[in-house]
Protein backbone atom coordinates (compact mmCIF):
# COMPACT_ATOMS: atom_id res chain seq x y z
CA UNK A 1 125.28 95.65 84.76
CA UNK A 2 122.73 94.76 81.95
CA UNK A 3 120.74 97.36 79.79
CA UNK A 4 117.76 96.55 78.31
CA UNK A 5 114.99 97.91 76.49
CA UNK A 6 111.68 97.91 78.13
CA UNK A 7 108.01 98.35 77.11
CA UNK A 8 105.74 101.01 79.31
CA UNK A 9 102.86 98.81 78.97
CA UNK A 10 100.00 101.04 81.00
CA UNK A 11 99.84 104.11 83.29
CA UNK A 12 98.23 104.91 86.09
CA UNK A 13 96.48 107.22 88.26
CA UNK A 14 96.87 107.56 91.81
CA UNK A 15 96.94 110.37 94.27
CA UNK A 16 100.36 110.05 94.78
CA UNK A 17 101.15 110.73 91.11
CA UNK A 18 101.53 108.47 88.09
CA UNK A 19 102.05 104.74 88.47
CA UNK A 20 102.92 102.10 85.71
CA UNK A 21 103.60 98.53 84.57
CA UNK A 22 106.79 97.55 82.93
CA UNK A 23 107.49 94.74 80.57
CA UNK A 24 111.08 94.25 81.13
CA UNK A 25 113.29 90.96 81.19
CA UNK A 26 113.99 89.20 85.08
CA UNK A 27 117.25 90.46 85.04
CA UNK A 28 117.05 93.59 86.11
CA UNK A 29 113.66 93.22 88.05
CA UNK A 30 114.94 95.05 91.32
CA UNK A 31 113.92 93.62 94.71
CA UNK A 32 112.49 95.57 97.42
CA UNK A 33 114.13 98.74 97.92
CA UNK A 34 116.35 98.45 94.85
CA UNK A 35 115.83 100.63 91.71
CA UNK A 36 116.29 100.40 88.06
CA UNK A 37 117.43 103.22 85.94
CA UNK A 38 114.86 103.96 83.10
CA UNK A 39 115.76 106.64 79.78
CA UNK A 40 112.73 107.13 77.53
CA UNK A 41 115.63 109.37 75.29
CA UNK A 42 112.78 111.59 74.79
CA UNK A 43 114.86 114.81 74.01
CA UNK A 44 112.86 116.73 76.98
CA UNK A 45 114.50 114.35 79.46
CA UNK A 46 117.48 115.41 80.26
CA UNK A 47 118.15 112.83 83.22
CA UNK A 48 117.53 109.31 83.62
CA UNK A 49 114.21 108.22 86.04
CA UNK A 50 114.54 106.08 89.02
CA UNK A 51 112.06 103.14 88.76
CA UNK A 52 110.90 101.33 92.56
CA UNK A 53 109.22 98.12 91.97
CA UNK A 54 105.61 97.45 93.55
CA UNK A 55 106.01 93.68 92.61
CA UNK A 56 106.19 90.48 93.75
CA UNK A 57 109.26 88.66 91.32
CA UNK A 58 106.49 86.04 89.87
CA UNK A 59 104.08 88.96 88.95
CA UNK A 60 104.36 91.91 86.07
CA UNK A 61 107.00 94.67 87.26
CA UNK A 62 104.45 97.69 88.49
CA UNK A 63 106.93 100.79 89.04
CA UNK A 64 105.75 103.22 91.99
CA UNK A 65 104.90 106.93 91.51
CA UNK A 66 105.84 109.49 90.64
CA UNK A 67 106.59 108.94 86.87
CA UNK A 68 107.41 111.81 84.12
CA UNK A 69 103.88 113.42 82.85
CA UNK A 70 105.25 112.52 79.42
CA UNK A 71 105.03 108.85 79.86
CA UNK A 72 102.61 107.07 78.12
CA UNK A 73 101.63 103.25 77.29
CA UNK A 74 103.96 101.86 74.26
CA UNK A 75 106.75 103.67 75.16
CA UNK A 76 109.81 102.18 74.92
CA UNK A 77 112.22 102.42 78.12
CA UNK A 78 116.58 101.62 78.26
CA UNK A 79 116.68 100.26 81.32
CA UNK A 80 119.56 100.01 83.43
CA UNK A 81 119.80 97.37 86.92
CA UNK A 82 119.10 95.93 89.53
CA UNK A 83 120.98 98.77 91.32
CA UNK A 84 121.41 99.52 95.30
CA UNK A 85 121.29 98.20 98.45
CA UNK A 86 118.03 97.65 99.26
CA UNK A 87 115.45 96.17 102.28
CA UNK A 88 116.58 93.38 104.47
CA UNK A 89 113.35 91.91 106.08
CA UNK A 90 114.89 89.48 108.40
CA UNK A 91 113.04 85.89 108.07
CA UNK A 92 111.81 85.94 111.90
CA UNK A 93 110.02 88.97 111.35
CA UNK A 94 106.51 88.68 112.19
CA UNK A 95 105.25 92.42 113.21
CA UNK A 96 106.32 94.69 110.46
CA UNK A 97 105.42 98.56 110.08
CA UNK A 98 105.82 100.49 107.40
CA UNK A 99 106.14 104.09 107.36
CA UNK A 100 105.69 106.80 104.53
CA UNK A 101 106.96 110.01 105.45
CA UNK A 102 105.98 112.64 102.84
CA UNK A 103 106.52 110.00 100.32
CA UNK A 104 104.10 107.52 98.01
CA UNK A 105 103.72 104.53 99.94
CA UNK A 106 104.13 102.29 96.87
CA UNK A 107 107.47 102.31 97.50
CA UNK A 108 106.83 99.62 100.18
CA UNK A 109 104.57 97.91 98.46
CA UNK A 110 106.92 95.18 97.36
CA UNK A 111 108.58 94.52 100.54
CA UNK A 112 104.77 94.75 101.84
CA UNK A 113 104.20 91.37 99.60
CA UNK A 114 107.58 90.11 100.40
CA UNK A 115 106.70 90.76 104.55
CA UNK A 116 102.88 88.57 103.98
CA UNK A 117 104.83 85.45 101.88
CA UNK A 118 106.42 84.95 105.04
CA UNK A 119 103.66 84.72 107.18
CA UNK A 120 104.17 88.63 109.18
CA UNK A 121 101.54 90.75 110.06
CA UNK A 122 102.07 94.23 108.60
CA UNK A 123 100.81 97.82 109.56
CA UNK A 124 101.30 101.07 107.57
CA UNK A 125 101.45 104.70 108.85
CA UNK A 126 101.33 106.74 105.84
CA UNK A 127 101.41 110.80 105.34
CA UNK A 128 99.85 109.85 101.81
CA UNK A 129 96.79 107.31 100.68
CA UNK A 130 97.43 104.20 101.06
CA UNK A 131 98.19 102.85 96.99
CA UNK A 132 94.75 101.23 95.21
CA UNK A 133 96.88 97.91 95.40
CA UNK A 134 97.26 97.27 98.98
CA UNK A 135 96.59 94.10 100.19
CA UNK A 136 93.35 93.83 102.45
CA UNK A 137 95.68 92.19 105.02
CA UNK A 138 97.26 94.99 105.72
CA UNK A 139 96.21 97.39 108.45
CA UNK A 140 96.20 101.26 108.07
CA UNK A 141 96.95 103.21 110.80
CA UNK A 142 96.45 107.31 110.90
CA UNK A 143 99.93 108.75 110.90
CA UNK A 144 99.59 110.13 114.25
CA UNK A 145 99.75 106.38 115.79
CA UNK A 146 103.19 106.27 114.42
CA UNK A 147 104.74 105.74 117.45
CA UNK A 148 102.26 103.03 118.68
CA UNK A 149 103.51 101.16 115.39
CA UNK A 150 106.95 101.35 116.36
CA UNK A 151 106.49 99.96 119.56
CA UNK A 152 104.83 97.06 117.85
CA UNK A 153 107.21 96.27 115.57
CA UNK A 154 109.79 94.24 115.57
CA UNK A 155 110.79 95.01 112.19
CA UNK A 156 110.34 98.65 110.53
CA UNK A 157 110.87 100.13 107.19
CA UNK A 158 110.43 103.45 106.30
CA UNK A 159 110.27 105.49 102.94
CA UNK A 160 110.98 109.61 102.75
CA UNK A 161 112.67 112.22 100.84
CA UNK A 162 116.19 113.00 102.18
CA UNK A 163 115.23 116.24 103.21
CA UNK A 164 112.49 115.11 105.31
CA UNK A 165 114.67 112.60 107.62
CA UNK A 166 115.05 115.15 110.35
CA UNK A 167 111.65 115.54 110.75
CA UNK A 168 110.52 111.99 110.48
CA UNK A 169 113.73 111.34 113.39
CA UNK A 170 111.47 114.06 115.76
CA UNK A 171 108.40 112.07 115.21
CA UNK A 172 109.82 109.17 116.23
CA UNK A 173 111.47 110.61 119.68
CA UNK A 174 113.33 108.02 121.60
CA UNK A 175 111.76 104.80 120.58
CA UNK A 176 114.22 103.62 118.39
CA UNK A 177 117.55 104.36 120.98
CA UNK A 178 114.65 102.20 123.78
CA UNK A 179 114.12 99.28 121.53
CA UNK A 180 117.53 98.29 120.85
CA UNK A 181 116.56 94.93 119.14
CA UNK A 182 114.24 96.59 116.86
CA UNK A 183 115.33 95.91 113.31
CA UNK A 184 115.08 99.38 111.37
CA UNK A 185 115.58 100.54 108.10
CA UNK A 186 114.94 103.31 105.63
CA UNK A 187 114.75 104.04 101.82
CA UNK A 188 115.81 107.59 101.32
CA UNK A 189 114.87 109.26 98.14
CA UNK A 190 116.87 111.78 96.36
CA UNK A 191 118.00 112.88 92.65
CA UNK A 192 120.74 110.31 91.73
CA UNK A 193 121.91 112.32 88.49
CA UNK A 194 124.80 110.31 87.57
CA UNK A 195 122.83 107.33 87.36
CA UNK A 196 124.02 104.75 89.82
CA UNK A 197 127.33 105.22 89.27
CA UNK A 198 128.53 107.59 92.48
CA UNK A 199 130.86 109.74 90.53
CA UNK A 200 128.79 113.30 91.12
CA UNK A 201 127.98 113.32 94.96
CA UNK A 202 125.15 114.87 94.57
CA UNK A 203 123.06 111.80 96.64
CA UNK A 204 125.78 112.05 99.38
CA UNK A 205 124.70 111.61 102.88
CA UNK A 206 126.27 111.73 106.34
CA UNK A 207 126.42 108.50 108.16
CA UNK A 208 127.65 107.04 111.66
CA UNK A 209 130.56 105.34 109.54
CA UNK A 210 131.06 108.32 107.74
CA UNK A 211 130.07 110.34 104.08
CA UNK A 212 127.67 107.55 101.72
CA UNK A 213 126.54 107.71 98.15
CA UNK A 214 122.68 106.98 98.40
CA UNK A 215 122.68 105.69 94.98
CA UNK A 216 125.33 103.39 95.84
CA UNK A 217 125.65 102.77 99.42
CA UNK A 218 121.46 102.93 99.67
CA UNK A 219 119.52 103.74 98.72
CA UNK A 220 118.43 102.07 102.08
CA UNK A 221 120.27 102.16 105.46
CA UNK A 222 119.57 101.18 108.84
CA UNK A 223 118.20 104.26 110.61
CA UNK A 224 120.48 103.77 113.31
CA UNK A 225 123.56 104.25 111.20
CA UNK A 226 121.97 107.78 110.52
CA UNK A 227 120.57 108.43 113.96
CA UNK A 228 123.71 110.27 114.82
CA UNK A 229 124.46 111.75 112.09
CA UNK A 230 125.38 115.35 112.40
């Protein structure tokens, strides 16, 4: 797995916390629902960040909220990837929603670009504003149409804080266990202290085919594997 240094070329502003734009070599560009691992080795970090990208893989690497408060424009990042499993937008896919549950929906905003290359309509149903750089084709739905999405859809990917999947699996009732071809997925977000490397088992989550290492196993998973997961 390479490491490379990286530039923080600019920061930005959003509601969802601070976003930014990476100069970093193709390499370890991560795809849609991948990560990178990013050290500043700014003593007051103590643990490594986890970098989502925004981007298309032909356009500058923009990294999705939240980063560290300390981060500013020039500095200079070790980064560490591609790393995880991430989104697998199947190629017939033509109705996609995307869901943010108590999460930034940048974090789909890459798989958002990857879903209109291909020709698919897309809808979001976000808890949070929708990011500045969301494309105009995309339609924004309040979150309480959530389940109108989902029966729409025949593709959906969702983002939320590990913590939050129980609630997010109430909202959705029973639509997932009625649409049986419905192609789901989710990124789950949660501190991966040991970096990518699944030695701590801190990220560890319960799945139909038993115990999984977000940050090695994930961080995305079909939502069915963790439908029935105690």
């Amino acid at each position: 797995m390479p490491i490379v240094n990286g530039t923080l070329l600019e920061i930005r502003f959003t509601e969802s916390g601070l976003a930014g734009l990476v100069d970093c070599p193709r390499a370890v560009r991560p795809g849609p629902g991948q990560y990178l691992i990013a050290s500043s080795q700014r003593e007051e970090e103590a643990l490594p960040v986890t970098l989502f990208s925004m981007s298309l893989p032909d356009e500058p690497l923009q990294v999705s909220p939240p980063l560290p408060a300390g981060w500013y424009p020039g500095l200079t990042l070790r980064l560490r990837g591609p790393l995880g499993h991430g989104f697998t937008l199947p190629r017939e896919a033509r109705r996609v929603a995307l869901v943010a549950y108590q999460s930034p929906a940048g974090l789909l905003l890459s798989l958002t670009r990857f879903a209109l290359k291909q020709g698919a309509a897309v809808t979001l149903c976000s808890t949070f504003p929708p990011p500045p750089a969301l494309p105009e084709e995309v339609e924004v739905l309040p979150f309480s149409q959530l389940k109108e999405a989902v029966a729409w859809a025949d593709y959906l990917a969702a983002a939320f804080a590990r913590e939050h999947y129980a609630e997010l699996r109430q909202l959705l009732g029973n639509h997932l266990q009625e649409r049986a071809s419905l192609s789901a997925e989710g990124l789950i977000l949660t501190p991966m202290p040991c970096a990518g490397l699944g030695s701590c088992g801190v990220c560890a989550v319960h799945t139909r085919a038993g115990w999984k290492h977000i940050c090695l196993d994930g961080p995305v998973f079909s939502l069915r594997s963790l439908e029935e997961a105690p």
